[in-house]
Protein backbone atom coordinates (compact mmCIF):
# COMPACT_ATOMS: atom_id res chain seq x y z
CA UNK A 1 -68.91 -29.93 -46.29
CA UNK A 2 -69.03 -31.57 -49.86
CA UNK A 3 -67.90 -28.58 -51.94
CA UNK A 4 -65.84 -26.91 -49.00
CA UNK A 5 -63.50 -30.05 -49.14
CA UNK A 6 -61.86 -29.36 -52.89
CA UNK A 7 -61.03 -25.67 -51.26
CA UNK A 8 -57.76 -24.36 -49.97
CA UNK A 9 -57.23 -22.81 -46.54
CA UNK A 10 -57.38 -19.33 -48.53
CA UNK A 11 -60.18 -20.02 -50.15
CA UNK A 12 -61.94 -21.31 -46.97
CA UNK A 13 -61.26 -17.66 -45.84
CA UNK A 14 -62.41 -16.02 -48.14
CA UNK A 15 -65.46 -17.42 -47.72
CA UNK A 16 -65.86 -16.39 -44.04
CA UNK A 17 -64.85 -13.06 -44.93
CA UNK A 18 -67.86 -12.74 -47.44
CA UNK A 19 -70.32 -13.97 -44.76
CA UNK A 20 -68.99 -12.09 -41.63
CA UNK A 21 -71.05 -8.98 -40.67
CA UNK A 22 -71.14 -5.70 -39.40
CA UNK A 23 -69.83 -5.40 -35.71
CA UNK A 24 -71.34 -2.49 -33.85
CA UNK A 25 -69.38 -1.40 -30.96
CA UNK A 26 -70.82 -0.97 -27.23
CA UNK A 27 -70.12 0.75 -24.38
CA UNK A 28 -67.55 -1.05 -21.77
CA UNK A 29 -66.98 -0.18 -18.74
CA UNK A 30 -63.45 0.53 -19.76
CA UNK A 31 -64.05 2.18 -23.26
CA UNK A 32 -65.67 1.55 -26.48
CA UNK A 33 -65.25 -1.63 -27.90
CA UNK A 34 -66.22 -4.99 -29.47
CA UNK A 35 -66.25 -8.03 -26.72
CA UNK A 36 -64.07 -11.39 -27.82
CA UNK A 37 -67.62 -13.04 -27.29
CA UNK A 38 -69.32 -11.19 -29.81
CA UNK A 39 -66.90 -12.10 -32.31
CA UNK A 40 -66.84 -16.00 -31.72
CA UNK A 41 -70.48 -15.39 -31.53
CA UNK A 42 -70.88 -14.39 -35.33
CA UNK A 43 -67.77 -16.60 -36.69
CA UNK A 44 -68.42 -19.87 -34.36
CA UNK A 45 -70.67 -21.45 -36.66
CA UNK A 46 -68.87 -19.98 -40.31
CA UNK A 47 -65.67 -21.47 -39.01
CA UNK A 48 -67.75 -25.06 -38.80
CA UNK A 49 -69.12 -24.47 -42.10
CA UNK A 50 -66.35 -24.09 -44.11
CA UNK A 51 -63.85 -26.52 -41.96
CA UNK A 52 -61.13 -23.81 -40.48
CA UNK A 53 -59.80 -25.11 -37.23
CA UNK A 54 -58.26 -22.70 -35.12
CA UNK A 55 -54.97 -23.28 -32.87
CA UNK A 56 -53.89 -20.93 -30.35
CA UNK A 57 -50.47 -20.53 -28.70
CA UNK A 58 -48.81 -18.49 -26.15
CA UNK A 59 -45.79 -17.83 -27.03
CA UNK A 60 -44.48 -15.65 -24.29
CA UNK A 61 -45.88 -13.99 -21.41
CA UNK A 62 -44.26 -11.81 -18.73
CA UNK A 63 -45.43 -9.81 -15.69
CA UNK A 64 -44.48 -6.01 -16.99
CA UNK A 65 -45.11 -4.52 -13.17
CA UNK A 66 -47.73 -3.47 -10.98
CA UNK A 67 -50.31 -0.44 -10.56
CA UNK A 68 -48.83 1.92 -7.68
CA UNK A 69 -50.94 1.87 -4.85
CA UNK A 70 -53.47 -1.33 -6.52
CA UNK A 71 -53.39 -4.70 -6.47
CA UNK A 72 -53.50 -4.57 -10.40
CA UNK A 73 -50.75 -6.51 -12.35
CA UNK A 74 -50.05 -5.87 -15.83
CA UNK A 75 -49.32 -9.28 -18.12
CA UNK A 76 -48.02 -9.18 -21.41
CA UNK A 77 -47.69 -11.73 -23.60
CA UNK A 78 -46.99 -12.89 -27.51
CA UNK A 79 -49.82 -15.25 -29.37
CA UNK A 80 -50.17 -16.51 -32.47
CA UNK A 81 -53.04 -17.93 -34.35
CA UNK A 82 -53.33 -20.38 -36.55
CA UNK A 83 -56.30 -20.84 -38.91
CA UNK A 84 -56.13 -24.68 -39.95
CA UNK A 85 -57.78 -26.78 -43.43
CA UNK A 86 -59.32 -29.67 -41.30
CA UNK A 87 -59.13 -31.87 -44.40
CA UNK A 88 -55.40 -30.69 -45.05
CA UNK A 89 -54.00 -30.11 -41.62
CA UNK A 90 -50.49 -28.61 -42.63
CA UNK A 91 -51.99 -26.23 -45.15
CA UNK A 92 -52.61 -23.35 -42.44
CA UNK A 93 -52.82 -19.04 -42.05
CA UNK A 94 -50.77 -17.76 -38.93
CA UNK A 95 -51.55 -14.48 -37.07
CA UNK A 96 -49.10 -13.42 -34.24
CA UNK A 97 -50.06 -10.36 -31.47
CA UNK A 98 -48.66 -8.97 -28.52
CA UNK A 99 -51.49 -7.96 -25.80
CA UNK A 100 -51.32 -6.57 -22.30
CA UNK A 101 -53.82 -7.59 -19.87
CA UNK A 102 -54.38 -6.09 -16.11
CA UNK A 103 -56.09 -7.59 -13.45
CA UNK A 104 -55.99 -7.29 -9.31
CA UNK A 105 -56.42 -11.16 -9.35
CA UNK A 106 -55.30 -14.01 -11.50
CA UNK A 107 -57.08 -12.85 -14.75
CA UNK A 108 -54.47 -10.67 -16.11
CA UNK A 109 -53.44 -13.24 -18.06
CA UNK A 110 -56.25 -14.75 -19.62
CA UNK A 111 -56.96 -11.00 -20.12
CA UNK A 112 -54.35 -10.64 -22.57
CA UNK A 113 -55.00 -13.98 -24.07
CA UNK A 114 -58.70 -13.19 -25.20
CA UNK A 115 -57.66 -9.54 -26.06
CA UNK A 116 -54.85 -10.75 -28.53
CA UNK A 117 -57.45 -13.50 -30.00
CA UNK A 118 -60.57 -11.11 -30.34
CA UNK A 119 -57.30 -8.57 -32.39
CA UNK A 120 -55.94 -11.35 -34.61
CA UNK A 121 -59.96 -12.84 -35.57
CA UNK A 122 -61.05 -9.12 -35.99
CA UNK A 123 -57.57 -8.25 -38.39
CA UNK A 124 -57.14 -11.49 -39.86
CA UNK A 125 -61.04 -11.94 -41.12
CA UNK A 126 -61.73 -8.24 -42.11
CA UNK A 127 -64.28 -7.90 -39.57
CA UNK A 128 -66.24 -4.29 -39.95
CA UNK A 129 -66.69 -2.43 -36.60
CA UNK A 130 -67.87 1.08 -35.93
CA UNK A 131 -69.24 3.31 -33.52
CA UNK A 132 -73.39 3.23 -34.78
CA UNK A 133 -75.05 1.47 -37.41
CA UNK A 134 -76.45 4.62 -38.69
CA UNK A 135 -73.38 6.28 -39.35
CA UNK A 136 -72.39 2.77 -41.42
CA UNK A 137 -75.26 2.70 -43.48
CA UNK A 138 -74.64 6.35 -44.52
CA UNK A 139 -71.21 6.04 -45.59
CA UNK A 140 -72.33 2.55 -47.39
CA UNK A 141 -75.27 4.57 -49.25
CA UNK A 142 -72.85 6.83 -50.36
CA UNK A 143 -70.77 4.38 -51.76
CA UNK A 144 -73.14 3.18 -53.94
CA UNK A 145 -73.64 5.69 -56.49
CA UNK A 146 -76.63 5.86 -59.43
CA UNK A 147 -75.66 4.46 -62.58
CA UNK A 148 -74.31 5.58 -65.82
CA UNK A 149 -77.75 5.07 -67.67
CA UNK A 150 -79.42 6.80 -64.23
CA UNK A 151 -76.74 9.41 -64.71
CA UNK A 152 -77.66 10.23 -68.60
CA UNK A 153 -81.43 10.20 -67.11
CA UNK A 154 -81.10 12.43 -64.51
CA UNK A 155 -78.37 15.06 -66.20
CA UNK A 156 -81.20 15.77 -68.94
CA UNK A 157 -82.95 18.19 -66.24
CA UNK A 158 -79.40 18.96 -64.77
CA UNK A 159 -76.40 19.56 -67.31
CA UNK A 160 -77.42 22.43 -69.91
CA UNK A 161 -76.39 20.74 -73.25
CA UNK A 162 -75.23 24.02 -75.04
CA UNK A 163 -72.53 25.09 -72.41
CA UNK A 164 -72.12 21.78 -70.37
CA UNK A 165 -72.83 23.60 -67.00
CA UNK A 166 -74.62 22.61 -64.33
CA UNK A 167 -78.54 23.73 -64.40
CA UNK A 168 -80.34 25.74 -61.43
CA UNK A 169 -82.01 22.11 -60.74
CA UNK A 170 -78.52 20.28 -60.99
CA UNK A 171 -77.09 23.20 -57.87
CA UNK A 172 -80.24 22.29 -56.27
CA UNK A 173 -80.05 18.68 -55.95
CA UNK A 174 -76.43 18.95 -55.26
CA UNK A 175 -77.24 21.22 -52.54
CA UNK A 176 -80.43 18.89 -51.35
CA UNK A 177 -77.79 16.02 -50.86
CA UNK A 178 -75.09 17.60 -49.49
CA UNK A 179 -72.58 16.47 -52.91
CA UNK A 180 -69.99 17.76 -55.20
CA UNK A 181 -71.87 16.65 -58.73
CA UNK A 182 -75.13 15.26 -59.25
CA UNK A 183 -73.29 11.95 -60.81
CA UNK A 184 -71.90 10.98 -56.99
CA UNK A 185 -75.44 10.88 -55.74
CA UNK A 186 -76.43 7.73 -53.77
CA UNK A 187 -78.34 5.39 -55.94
CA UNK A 188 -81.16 5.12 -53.06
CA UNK A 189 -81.83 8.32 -53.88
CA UNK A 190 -82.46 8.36 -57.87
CA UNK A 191 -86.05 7.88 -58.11
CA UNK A 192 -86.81 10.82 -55.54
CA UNK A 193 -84.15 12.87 -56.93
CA UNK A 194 -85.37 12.57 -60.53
CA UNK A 195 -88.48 13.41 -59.34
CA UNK A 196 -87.54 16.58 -57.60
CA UNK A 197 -85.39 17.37 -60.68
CA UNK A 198 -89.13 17.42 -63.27
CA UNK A 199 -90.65 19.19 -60.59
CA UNK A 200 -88.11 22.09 -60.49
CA UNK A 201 -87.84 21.69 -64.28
CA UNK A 202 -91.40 22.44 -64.47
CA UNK A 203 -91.77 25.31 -61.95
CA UNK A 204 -89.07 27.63 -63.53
């Protein structure tokens, strides 16, 4: 905690945020979701590391009505967060959220309480969710295009120099990789691209 001590609460955040990780959402009983749990699970131990202390507080809570013809009882209620410097106790980061939680028992309120947590963690530290990891790492690869000296390389076999067009091997690749121009192609993808590109070179 040597080197976390000189940092401000915002700083102490920021380094959580860098370290948090990708959330993949499961199938609940009750929809598609993250689970509070699986949130402290991953932030528990970066919270420790970097000294945040967080303080919860209900601020309101009210039974809205029941279910017709259940036992269920609908609570909602108003919480706030507050993300604390343990070595500088009044420098702090509040969250606030309203939350609704249903239950046939005595839950419905605890309900709400761990729903309006799990929202202000999730919000308030950036944390990625999504519906499949495959679908992430797709949209992350695509992200990351080749680079300008990659781009020079590759447009030798694609852009004609005379009339700045696109080549029969640039339309292919584009085609091949499902993009709009050869330069938005996902750096993963140079080496076997640029091969592809000599090879149709060659063949014409």
């Amino acid at each position: 905690m040597s080197e976390e001590k000189g940092l401000n609460i915002y700083q102490r955040v920021n380094k959580v945020m860098s370290e948090c990780v990708y959330l993949q959402k499961t199938q609940a009983q009750q929809g598609k979701g993250i689970k509070y749990d699986e949130v402290m699970a991953m932030i528990r131990q970066l919270l420790i590391a970097n000294g945040i202390v967080m303080v919860t507080t209900q601020e309101s809570l009210e039974c809205l009505s029941g279910v017709e013809g259940t036992k269920q009882k609908v609570y909602q209620g108003k919480f706030s967060l507050k993300l604390v410097n343990m070595d500088k106790p009044d420098e702090f980061i509040e969250h606030t959220a309203y939350a609704q939680g249903m239950d046939g028992g005595d839950k419905g309120a605890g309900k709400a309480h761990t729903y309006a947590m799990k929202t202000m963690l999730v919000k308030g530290f950036g944390i990625e969710t999504g519906e499949d990891e495959e679908s992430r790492a797709e949209k992350m690869e695509k992200l990351n295009v080749i680079s300008p000296v990659e781009a020079t390389e590759l447009g030798k076999f694609c852009v004609d120099s005379n009339t700045n067009q696109w080549t029969n091997t640039g339309l292919a690749l584009m085609k091949a990789y499902n993009i709009n121009s050869v330069y938005d192609l996902p750096a993963l993808k140079f080496n076997e691209a640029l091969e592809k590109a000599k090879k149709h070179a060659n063949n014409k």
